[in-house]
PDB file of N, CA and C in Angstrom:
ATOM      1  N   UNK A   1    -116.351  69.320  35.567  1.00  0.00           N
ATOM      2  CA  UNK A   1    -114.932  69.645  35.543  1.00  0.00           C
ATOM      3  C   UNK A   1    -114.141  68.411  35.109  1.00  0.00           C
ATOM      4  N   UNK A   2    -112.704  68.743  34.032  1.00  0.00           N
ATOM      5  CA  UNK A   2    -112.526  67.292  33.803  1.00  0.00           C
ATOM      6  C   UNK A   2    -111.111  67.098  34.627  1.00  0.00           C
ATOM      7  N   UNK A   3    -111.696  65.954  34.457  1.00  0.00           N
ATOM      8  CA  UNK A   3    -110.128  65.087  35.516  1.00  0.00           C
ATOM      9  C   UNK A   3    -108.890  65.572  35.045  1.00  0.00           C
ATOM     10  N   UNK A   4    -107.876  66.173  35.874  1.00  0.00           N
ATOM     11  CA  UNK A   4    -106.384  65.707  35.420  1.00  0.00           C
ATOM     12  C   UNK A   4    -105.966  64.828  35.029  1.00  0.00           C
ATOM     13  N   UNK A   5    -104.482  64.381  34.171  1.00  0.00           N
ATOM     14  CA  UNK A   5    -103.808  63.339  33.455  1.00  0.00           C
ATOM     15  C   UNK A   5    -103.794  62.694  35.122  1.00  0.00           C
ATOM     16  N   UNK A   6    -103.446  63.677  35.836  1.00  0.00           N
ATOM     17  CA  UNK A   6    -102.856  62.620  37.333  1.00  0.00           C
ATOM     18  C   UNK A   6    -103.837  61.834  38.173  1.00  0.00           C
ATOM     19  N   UNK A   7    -105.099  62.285  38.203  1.00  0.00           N
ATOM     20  CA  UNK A   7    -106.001  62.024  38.930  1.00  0.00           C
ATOM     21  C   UNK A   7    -106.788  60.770  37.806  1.00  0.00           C
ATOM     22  N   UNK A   8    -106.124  60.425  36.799  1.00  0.00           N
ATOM     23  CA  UNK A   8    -106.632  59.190  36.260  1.00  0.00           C
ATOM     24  C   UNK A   8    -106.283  57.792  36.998  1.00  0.00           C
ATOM     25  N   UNK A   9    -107.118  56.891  37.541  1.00  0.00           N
ATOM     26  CA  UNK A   9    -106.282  55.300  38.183  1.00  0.00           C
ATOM     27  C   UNK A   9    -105.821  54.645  36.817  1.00  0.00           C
ATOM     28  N   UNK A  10    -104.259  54.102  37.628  1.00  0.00           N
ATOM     29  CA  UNK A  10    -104.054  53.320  36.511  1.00  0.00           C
ATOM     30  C   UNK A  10    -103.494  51.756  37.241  1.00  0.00           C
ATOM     31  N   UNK A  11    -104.302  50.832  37.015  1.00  0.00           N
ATOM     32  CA  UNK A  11    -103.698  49.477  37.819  1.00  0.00           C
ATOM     33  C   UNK A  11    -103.920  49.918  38.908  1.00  0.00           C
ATOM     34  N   UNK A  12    -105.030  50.522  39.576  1.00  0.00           N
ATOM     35  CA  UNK A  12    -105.337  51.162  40.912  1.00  0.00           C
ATOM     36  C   UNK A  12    -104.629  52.257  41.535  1.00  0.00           C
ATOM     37  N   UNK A  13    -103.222  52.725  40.937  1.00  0.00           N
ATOM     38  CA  UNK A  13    -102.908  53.556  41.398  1.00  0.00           C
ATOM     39  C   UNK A  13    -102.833  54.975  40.400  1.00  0.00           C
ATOM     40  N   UNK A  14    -102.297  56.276  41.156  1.00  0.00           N
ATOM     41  CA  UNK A  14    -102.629  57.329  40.438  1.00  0.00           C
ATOM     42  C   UNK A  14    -101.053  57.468  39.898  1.00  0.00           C
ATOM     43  N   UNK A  15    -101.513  58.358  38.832  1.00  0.00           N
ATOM     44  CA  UNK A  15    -100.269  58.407  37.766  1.00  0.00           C
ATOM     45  C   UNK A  15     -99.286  58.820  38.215  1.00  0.00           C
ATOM     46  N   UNK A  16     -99.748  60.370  39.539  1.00  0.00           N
ATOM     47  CA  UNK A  16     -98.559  60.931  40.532  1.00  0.00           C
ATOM     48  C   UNK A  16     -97.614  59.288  40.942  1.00  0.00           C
ATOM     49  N   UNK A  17     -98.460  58.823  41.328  1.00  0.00           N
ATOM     50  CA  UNK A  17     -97.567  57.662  42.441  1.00  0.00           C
ATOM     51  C   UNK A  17     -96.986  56.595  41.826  1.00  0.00           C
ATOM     52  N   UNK A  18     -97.307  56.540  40.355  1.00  0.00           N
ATOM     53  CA  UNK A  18     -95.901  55.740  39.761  1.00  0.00           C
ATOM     54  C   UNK A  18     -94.642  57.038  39.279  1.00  0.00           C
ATOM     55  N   UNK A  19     -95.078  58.055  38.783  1.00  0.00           N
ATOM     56  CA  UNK A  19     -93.967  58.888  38.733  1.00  0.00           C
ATOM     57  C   UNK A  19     -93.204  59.103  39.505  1.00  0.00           C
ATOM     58  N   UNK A  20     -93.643  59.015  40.753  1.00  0.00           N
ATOM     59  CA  UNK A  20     -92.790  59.318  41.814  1.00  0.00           C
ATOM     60  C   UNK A  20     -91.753  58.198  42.734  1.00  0.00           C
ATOM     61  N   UNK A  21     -92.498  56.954  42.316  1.00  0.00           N
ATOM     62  CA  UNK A  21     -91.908  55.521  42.830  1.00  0.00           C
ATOM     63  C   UNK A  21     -90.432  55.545  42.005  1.00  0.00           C
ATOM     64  N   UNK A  22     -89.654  54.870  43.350  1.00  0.00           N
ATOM     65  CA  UNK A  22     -88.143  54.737  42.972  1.00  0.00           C
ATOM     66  C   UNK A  22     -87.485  53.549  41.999  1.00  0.00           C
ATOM     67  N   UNK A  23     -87.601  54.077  41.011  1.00  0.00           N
ATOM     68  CA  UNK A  23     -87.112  52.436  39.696  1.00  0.00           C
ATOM     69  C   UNK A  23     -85.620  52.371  40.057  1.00  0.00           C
ATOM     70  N   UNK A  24     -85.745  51.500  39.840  1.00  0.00           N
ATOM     71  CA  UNK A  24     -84.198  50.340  39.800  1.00  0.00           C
ATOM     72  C   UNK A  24     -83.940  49.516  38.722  1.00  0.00           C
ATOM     73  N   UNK A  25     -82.837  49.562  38.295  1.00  0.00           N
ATOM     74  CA  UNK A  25     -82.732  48.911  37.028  1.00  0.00           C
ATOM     75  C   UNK A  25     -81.524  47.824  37.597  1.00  0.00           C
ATOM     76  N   UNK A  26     -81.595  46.929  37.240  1.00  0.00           N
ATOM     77  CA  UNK A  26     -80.248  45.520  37.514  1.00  0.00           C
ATOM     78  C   UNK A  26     -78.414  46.348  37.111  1.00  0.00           C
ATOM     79  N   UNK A  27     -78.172  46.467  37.977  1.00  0.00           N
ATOM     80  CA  UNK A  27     -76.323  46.491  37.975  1.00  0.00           C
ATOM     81  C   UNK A  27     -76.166  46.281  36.815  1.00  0.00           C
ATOM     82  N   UNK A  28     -76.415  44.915  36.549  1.00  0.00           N
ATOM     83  CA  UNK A  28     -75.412  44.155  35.324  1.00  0.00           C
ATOM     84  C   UNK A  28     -75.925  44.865  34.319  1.00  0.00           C
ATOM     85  N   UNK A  29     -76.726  45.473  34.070  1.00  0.00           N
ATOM     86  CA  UNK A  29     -77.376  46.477  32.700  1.00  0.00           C
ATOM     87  C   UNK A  29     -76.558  46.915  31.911  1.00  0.00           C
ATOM     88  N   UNK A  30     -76.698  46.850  30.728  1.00  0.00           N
ATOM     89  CA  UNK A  30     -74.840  47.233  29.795  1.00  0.00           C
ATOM     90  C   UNK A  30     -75.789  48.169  28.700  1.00  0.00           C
ATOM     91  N   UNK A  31     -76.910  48.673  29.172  1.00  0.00           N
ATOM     92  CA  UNK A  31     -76.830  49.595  28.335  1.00  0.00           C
ATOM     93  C   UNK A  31     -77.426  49.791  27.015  1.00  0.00           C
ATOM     94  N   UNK A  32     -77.777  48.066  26.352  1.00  0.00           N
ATOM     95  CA  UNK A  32     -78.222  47.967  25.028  1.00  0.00           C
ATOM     96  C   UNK A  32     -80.034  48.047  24.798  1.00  0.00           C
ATOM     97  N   UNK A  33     -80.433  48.518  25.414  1.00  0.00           N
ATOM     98  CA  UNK A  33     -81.644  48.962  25.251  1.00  0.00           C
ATOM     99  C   UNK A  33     -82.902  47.913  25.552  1.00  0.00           C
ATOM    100  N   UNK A  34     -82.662  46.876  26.204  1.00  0.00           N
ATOM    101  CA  UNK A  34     -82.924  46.026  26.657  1.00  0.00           C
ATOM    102  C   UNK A  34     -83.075  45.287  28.152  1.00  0.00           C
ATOM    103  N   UNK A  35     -83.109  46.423  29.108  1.00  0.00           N
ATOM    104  CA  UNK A  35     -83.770  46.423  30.279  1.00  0.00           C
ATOM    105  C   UNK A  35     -84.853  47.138  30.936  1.00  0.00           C
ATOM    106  N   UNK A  36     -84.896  46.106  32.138  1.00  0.00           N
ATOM    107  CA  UNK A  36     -86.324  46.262  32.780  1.00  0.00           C
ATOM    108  C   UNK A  36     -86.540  47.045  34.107  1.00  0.00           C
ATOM    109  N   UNK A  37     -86.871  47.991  34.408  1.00  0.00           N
ATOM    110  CA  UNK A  37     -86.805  48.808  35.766  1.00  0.00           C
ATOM    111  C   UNK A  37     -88.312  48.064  36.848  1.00  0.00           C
ATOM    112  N   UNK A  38     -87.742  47.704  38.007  1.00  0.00           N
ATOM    113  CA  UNK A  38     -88.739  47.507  38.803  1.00  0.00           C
ATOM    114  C   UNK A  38     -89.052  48.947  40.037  1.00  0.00           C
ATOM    115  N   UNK A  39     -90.369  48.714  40.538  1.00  0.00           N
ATOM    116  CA  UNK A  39     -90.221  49.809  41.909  1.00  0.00           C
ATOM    117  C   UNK A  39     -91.012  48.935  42.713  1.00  0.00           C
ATOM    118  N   UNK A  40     -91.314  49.325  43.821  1.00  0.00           N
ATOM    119  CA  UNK A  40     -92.045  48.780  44.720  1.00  0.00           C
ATOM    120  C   UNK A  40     -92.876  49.288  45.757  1.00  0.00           C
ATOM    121  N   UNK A  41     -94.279  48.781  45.776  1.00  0.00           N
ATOM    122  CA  UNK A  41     -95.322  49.853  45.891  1.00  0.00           C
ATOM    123  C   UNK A  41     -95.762  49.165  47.628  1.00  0.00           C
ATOM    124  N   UNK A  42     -95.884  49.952  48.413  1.00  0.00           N
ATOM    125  CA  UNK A  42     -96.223  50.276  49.949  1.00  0.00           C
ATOM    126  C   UNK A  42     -96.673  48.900  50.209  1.00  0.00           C
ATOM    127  N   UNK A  43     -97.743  48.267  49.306  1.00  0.00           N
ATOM    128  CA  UNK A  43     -98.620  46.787  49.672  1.00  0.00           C
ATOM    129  C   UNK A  43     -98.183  45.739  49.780  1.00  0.00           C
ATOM    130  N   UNK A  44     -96.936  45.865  49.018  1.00  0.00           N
ATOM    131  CA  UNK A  44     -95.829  44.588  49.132  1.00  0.00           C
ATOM    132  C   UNK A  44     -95.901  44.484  47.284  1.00  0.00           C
ATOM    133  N   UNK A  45     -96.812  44.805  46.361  1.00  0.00           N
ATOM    134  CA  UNK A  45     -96.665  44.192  45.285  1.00  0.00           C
ATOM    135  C   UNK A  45     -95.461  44.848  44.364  1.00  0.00           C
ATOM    136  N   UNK A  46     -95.113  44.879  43.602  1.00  0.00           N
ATOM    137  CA  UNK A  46     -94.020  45.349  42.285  1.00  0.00           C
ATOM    138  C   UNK A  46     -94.874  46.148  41.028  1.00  0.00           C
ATOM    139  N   UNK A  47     -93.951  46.446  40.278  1.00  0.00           N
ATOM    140  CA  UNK A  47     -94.322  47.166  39.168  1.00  0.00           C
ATOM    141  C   UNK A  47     -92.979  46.906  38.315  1.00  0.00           C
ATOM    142  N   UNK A  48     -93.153  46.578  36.909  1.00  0.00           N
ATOM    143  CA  UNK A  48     -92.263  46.428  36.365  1.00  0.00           C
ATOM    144  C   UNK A  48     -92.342  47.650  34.676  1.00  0.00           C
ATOM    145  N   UNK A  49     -91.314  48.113  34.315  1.00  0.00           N
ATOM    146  CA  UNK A  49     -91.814  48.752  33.056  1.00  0.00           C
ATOM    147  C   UNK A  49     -90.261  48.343  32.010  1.00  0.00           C
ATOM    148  N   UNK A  50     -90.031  49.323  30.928  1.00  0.00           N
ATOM    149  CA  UNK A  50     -89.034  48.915  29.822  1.00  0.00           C
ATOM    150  C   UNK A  50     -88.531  50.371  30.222  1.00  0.00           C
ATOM    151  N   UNK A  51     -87.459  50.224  30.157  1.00  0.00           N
ATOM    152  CA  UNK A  51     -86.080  51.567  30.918  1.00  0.00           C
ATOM    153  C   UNK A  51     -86.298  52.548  29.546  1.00  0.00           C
ATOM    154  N   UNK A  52     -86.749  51.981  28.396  1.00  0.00           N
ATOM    155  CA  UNK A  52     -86.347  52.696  27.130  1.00  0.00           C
ATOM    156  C   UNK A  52     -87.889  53.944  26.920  1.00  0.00           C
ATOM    157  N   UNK A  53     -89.085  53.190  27.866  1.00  0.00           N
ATOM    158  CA  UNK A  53     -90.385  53.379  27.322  1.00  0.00           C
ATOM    159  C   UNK A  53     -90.667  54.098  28.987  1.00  0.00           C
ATOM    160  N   UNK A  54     -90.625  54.729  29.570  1.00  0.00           N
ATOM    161  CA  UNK A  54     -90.425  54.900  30.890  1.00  0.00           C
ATOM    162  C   UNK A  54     -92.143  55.413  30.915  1.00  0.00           C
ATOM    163  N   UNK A  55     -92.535  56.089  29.700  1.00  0.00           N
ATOM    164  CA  UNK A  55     -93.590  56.584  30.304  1.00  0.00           C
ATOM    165  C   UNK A  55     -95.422  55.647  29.205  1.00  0.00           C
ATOM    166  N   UNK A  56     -94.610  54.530  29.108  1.00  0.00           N
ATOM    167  CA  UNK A  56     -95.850  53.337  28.977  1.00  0.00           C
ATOM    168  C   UNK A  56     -95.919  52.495  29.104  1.00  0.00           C
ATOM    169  N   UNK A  57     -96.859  51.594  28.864  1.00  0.00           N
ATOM    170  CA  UNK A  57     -96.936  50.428  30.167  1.00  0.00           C
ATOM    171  C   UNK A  57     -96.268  49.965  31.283  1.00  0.00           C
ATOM    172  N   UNK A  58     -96.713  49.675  32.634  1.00  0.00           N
ATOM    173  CA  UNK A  58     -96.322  48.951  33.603  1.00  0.00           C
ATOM    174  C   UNK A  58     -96.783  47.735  33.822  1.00  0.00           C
ATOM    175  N   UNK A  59     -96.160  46.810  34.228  1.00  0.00           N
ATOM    176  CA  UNK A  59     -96.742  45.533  34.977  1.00  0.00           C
ATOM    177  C   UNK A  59     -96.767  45.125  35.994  1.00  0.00           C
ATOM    178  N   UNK A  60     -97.875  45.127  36.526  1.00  0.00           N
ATOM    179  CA  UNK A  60     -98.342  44.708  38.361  1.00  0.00           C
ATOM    180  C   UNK A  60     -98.172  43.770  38.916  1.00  0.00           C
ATOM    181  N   UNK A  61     -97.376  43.062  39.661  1.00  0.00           N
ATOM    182  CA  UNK A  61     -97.066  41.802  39.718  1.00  0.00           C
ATOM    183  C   UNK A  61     -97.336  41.823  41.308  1.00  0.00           C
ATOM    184  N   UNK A  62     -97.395  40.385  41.610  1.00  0.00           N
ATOM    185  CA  UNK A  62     -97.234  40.746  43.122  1.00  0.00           C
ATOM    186  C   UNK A  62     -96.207  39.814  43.744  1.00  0.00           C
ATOM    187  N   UNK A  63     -95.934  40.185  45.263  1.00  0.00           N
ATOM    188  CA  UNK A  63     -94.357  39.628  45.287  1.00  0.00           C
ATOM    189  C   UNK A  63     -93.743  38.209  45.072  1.00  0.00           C
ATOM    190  N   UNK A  64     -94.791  37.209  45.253  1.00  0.00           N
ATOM    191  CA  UNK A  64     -94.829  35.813  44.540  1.00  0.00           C
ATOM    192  C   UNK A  64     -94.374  35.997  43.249  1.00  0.00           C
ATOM    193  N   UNK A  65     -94.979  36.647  42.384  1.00  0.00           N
ATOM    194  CA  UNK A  65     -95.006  36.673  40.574  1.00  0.00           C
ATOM    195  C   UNK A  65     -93.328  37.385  40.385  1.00  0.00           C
ATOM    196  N   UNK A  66     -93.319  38.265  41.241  1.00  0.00           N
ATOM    197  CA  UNK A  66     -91.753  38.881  41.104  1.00  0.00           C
ATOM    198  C   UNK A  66     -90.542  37.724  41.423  1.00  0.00           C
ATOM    199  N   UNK A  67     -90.884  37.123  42.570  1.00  0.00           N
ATOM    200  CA  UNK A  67     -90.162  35.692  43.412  1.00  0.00           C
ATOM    201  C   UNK A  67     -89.748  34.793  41.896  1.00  0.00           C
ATOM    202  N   UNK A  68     -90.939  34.046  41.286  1.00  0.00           N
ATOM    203  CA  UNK A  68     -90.859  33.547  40.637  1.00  0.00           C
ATOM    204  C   UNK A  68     -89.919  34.137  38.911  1.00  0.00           C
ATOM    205  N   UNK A  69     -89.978  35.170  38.620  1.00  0.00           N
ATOM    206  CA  UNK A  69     -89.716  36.044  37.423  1.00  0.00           C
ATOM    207  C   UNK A  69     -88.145  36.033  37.534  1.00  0.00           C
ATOM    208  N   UNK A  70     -88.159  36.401  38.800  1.00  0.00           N
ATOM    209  CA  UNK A  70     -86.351  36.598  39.245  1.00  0.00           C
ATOM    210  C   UNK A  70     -85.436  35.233  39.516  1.00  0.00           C
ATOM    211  N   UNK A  71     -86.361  34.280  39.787  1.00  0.00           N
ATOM    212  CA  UNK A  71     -85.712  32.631  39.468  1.00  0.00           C
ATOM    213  C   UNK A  71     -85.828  32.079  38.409  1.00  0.00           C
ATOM    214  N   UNK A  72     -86.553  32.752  37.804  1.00  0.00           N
ATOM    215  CA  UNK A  72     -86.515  32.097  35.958  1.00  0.00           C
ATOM    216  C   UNK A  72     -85.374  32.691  35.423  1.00  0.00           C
ATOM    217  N   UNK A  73     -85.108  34.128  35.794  1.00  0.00           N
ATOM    218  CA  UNK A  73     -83.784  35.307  34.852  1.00  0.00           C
ATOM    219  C   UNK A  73     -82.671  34.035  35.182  1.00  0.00           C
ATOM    220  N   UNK A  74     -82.409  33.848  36.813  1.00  0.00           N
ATOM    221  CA  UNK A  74     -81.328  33.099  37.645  1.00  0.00           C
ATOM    222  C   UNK A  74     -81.428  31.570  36.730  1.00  0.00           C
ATOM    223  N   UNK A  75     -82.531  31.115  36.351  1.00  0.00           N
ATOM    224  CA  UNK A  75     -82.487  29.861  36.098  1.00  0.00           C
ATOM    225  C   UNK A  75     -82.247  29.322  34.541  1.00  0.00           C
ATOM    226  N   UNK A  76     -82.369  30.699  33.626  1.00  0.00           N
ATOM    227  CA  UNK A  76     -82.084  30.861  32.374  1.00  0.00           C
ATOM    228  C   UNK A  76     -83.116  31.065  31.794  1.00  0.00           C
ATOM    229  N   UNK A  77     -84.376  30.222  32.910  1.00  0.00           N
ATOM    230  CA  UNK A  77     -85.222  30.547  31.842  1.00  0.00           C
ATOM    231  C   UNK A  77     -85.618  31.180  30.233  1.00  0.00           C
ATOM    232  N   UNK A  78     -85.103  32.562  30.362  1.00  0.00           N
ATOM    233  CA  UNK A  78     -85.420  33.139  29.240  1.00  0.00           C
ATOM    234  C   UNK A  78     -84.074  33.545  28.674  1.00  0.00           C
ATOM    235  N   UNK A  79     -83.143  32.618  28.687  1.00  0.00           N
ATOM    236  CA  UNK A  79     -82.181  33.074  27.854  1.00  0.00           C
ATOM    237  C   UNK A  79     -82.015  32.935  25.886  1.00  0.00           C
ATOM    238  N   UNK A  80     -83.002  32.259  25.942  1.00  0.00           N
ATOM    239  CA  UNK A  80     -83.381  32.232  24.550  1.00  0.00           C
ATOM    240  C   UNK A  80     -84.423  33.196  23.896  1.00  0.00           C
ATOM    241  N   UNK A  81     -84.983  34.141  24.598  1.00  0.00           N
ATOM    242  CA  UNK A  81     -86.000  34.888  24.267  1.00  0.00           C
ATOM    243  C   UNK A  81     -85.341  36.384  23.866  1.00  0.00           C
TER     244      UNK A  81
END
């Protein structure tokens, strides 16, 4: 019998349980096609994807890697990118 789309793991979890996780996108978002939605998964780690691409790739981060990501935005880090 073959597997459902849902019952595939993806980054350890099942496809139901990122569809269903609550994204958040940053306030300051204006809209130009150029933001990032996070959710946050039961273990403590994150998930990050592109607001425009909702249904490909995610990135697994864990809450250190998020800590750090969100003091680089604050620190400018990537204001040249």
């Amino acid at each position: 019998m073959a597997q459902s789309f849902a019952d595939v793991p993806y980054k350890g979890m099942l496809r139901d349980e990122i569809i269903t996780l609550k994204w958040r996108k940053s306030t300051r978002s204006i809209g130009n096609g150029q933001c990032v939605e996070a959710a946050s998964l039961t273990d403590g780690r994150l998930v990050m994807r592109d607001s425009m691409n909702t249904c490909g790739p995610i990135i697994l981060v864990t809450q250190w890697g998020w800590q750090t990501f969100v003091k680089g935005i604050k620190d400018g880090e990537f204001d040249s990118v």
